[in-house]
C-alpha atoms as a PDB file:
ATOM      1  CA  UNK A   1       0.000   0.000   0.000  1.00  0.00           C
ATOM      2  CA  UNK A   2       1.432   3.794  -0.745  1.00  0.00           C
ATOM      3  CA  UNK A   3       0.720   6.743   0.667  1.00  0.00           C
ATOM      4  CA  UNK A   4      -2.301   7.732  -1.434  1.00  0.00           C
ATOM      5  CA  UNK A   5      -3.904   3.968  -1.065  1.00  0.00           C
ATOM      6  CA  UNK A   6      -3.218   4.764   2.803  1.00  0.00           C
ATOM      7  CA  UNK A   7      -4.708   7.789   2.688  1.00  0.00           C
ATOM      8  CA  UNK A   8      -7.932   6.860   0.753  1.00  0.00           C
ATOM      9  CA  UNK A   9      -8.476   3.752   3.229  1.00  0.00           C
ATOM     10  CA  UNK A  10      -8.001   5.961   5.971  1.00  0.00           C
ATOM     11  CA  UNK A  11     -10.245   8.891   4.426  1.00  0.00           C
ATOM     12  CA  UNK A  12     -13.252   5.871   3.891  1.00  0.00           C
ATOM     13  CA  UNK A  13     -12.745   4.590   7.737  1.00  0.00           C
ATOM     14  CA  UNK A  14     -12.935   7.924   9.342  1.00  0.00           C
ATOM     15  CA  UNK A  15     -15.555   9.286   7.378  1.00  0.00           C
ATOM     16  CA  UNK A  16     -13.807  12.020   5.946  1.00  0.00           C
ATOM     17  CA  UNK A  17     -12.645  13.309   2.770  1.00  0.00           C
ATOM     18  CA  UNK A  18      -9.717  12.427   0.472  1.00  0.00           C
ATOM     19  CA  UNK A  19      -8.234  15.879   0.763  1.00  0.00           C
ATOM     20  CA  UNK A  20      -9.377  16.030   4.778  1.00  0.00           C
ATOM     21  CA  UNK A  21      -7.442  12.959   5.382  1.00  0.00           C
ATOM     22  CA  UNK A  22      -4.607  14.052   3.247  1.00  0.00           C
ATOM     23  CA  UNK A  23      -4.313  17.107   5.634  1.00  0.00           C
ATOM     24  CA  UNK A  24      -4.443  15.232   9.164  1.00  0.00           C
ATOM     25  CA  UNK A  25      -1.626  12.478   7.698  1.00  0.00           C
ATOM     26  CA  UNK A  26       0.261  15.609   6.675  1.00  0.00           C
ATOM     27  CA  UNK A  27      -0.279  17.120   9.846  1.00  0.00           C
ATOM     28  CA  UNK A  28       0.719  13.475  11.852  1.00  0.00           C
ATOM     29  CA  UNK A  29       3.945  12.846   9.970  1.00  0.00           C
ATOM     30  CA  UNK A  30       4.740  16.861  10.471  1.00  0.00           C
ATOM     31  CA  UNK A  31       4.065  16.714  14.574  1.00  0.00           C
ATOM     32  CA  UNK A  32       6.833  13.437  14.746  1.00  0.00           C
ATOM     33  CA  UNK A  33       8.976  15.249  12.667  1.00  0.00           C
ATOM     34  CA  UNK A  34       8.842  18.215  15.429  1.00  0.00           C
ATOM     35  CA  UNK A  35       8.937  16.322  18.130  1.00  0.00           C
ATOM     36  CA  UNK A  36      11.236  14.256  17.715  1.00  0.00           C
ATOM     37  CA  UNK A  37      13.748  17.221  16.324  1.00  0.00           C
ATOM     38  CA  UNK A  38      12.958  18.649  19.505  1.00  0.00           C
ATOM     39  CA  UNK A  39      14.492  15.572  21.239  1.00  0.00           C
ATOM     40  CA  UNK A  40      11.386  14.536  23.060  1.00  0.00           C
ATOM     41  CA  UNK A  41       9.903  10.604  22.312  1.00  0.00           C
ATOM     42  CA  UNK A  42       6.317  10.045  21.611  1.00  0.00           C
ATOM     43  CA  UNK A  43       4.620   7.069  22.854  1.00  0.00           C
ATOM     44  CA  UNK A  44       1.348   5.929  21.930  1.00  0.00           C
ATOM     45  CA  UNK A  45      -0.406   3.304  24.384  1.00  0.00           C
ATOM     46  CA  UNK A  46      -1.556   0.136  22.446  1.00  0.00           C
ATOM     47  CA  UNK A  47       0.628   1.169  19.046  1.00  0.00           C
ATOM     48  CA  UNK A  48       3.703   1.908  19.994  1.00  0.00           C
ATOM     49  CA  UNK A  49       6.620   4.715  20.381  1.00  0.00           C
ATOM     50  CA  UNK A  50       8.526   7.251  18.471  1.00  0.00           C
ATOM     51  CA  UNK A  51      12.585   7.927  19.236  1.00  0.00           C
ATOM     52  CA  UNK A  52      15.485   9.747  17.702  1.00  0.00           C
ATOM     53  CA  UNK A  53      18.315   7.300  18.478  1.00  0.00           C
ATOM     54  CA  UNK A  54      22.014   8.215  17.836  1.00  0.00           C
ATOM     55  CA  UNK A  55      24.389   6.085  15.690  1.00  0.00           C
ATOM     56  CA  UNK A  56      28.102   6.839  16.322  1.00  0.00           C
ATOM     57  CA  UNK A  57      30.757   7.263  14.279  1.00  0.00           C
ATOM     58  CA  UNK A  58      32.099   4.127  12.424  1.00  0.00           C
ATOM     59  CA  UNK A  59      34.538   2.597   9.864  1.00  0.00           C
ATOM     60  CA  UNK A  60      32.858   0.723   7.641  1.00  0.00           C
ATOM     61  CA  UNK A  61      34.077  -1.297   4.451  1.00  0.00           C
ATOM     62  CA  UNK A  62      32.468  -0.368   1.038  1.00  0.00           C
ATOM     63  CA  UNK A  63      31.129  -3.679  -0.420  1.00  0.00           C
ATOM     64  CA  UNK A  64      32.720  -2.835  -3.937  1.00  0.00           C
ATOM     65  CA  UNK A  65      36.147  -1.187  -3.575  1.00  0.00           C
ATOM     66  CA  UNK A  66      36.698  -2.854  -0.430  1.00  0.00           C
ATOM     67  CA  UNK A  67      37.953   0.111   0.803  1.00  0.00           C
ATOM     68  CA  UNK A  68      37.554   1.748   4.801  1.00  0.00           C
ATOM     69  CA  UNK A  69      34.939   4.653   4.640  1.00  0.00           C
ATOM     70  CA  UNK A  70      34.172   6.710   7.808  1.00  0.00           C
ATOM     71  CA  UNK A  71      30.857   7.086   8.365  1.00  0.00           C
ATOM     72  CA  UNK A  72      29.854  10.493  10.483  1.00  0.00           C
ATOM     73  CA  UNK A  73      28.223  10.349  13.411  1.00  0.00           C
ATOM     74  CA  UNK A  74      24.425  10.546  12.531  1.00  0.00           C
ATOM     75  CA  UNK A  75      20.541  10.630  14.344  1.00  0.00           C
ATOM     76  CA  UNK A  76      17.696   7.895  13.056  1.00  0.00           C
ATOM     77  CA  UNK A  77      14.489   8.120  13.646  1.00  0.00           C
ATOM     78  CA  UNK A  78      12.898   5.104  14.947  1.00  0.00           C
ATOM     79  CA  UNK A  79       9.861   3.100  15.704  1.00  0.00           C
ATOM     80  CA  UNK A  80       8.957   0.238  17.851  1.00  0.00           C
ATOM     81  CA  UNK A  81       5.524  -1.552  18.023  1.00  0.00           C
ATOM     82  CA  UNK A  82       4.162  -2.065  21.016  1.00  0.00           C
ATOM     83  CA  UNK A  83       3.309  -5.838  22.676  1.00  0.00           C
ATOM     84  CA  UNK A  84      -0.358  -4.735  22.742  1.00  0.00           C
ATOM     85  CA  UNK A  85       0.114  -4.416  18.916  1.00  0.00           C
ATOM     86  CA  UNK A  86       2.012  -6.850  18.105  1.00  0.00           C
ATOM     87  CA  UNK A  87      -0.122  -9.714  19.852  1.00  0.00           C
ATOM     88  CA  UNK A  88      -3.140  -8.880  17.381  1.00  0.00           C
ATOM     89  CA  UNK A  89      -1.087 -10.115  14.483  1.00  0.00           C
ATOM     90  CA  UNK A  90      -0.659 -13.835  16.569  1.00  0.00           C
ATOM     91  CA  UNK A  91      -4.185 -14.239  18.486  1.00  0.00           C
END
């Protein structure tokens, strides 16, 4: 599923329009983006949680030239289920 199929499932669930759902996933994806810049973590009860974590420097070895490249220091954003979640997929 993309985006838009995301969207229009989402739209026909909540009752809203296309463009209306279009604006809150906008709106969603915009308030992690903030929040987690801001170096806070957002957890959601029954879904799961959103964290920047930080991935140090490294040396890693470039698959082709075999050669060392450093790799700079770096923040990922990251997600993790929760068990709540998770157990609906294996009741």
């Amino acid at each position: 599923m993309n985006k838009a199929e995301f969207i229009k499932v989402m739209a026909d669930k909540a009752g809203f329009t296309q463009k209306d759902a279009g604006i809150a996933f906008e709106a969603m994806v915009a308030t992690i983006v903030e929040t987690l810049k801001a170096g806070d973590k957002i957890a959601i009860a029954g879904f799961g949680s959103y964290e920047l974590k930080k991935k140090a420097a490294a040396v890693k070895i470039n698959p082709l030239t075999k050669k060392k490249v450093k790799v700079a220091a770096k923040n990922v954003p990251a997600f993790k289920f929760g068990n709540s979640f998770k157990q609906i997929f294996n009741a």
